[in-house]
Protein backbone atom coordinates (compact mmCIF):
# COMPACT_ATOMS: atom_id res chain seq x y z
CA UNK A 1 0.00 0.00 0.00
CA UNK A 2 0.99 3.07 -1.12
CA UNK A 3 1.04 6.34 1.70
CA UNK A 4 -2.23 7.74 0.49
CA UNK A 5 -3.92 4.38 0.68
CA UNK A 6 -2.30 3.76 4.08
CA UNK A 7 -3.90 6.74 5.44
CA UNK A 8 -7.38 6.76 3.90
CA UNK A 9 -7.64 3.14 5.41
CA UNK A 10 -6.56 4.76 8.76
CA UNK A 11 -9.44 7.51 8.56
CA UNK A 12 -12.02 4.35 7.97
CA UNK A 13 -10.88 2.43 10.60
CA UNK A 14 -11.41 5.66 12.88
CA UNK A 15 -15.14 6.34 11.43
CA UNK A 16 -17.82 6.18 13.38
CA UNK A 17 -20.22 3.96 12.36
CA UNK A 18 -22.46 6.20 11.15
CA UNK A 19 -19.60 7.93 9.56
CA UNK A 20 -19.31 4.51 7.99
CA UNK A 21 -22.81 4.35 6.78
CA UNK A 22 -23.10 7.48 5.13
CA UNK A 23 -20.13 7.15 3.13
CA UNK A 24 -21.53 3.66 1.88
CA UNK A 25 -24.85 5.83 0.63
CA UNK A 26 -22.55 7.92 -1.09
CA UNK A 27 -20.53 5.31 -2.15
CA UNK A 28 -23.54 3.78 -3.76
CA UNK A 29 -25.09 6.69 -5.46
CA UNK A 30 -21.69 7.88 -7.00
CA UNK A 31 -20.47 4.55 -7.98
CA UNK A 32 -17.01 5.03 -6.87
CA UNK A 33 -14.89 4.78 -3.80
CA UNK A 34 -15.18 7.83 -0.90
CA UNK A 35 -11.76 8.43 0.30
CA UNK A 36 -12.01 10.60 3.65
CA UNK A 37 -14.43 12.92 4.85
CA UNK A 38 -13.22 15.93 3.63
CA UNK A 39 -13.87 14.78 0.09
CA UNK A 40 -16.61 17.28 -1.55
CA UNK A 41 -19.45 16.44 -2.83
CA UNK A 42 -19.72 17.97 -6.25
CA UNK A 43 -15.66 18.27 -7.08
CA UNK A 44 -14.67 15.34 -6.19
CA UNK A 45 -17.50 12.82 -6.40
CA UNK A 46 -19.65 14.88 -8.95
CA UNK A 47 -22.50 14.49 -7.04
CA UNK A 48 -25.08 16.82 -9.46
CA UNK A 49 -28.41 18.43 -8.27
CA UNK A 50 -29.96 14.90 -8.99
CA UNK A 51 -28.15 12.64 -6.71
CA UNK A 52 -27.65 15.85 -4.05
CA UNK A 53 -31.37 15.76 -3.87
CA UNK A 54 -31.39 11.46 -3.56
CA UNK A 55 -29.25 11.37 -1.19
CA UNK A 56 -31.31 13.42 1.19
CA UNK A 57 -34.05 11.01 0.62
CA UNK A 58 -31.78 8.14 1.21
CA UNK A 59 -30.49 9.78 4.50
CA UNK A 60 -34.27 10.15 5.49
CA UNK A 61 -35.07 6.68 4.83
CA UNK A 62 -31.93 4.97 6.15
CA UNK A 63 -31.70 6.52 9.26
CA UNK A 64 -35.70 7.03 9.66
CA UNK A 65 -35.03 11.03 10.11
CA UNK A 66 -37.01 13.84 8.46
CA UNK A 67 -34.55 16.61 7.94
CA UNK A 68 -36.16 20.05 8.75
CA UNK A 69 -37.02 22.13 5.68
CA UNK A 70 -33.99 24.64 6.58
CA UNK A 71 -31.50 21.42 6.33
CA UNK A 72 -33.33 20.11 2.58
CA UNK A 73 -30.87 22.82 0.81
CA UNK A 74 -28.01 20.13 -0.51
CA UNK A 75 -25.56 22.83 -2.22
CA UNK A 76 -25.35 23.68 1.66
CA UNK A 77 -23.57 20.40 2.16
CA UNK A 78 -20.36 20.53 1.29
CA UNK A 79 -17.94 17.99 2.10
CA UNK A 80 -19.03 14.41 3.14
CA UNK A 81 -18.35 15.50 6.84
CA UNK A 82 -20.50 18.01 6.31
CA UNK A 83 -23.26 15.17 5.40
CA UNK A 84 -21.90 12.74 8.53
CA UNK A 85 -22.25 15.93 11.01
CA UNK A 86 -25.68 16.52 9.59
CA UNK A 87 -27.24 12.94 9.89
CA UNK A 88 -25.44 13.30 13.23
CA UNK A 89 -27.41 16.14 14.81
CA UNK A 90 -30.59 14.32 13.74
CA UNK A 91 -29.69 10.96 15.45
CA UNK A 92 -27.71 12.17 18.59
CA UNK A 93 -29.37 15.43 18.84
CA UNK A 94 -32.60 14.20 19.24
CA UNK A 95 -34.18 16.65 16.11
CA UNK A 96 -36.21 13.20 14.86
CA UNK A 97 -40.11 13.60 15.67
CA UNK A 98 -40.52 10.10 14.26
C-alpha cells in the first residue's frame, strides 16, 4: 500500500459507524470509492443536483429522520463531513419527531 492508501484506510478504521454508513450511501449513489471525509461532494464525487437531492431522501429513509425544511438545501452540504455531522445532529441530537 501506497502512503495515500495507508492513510485513507486509517481515517475508515477511525469512522464512526455512522460515519461509515453514510459514506456507503454515497458510495452507492456515486459509484465510486469515498476516500475521507473531507472529500466534496460535487468536485470530487460529482454528485449533481440529482443525486444531491437522492441522497437526502436516502439519509431520510436509512436513518428514519425527516430533515427540517432549513436542512433540505443540498448545495449547503459541502464535504461528506458536512453530510456525517448533519445525519449526526438528527440521530444524537434528538431533532427526529418520528
Amino acid at each position: 500500500m501506497n502512503e495515500k492508501e495507508n492513510r485513507v484506510e486509517n481515517e475508515k478504521e477511525q469512522m464512526t459507524d455512522l460515519a461509515k454508513e453514510v459514506v456507503k450511501l454515497l458510495e452507492d449513489l456515486v459509484l465510486v470509492p469515498v476516500e475521507g471525509l473531507d472529500k466534496k461532494l460535487i468536485a470530487d464525487l460529482a454528485m449533481d443536483s440529482l443525486r444531491l437531492v437522492l441522497l437526502l431522501v436516502n439519509l431520510e429513509e436509512t436513518f428514519h429522520i425527516e430533515l427540517d425544511e432549513s436542512d433540505m438545501n443540498p448545495f449547503l452540504l459541502i464535504t461528506v463531513r458536512d453530510v456525517v455531522n448533519l445525519v449526526d445532529k438528527y440521530v444524537s441530537g434528538g431533532k427526529n419527531d418520528g
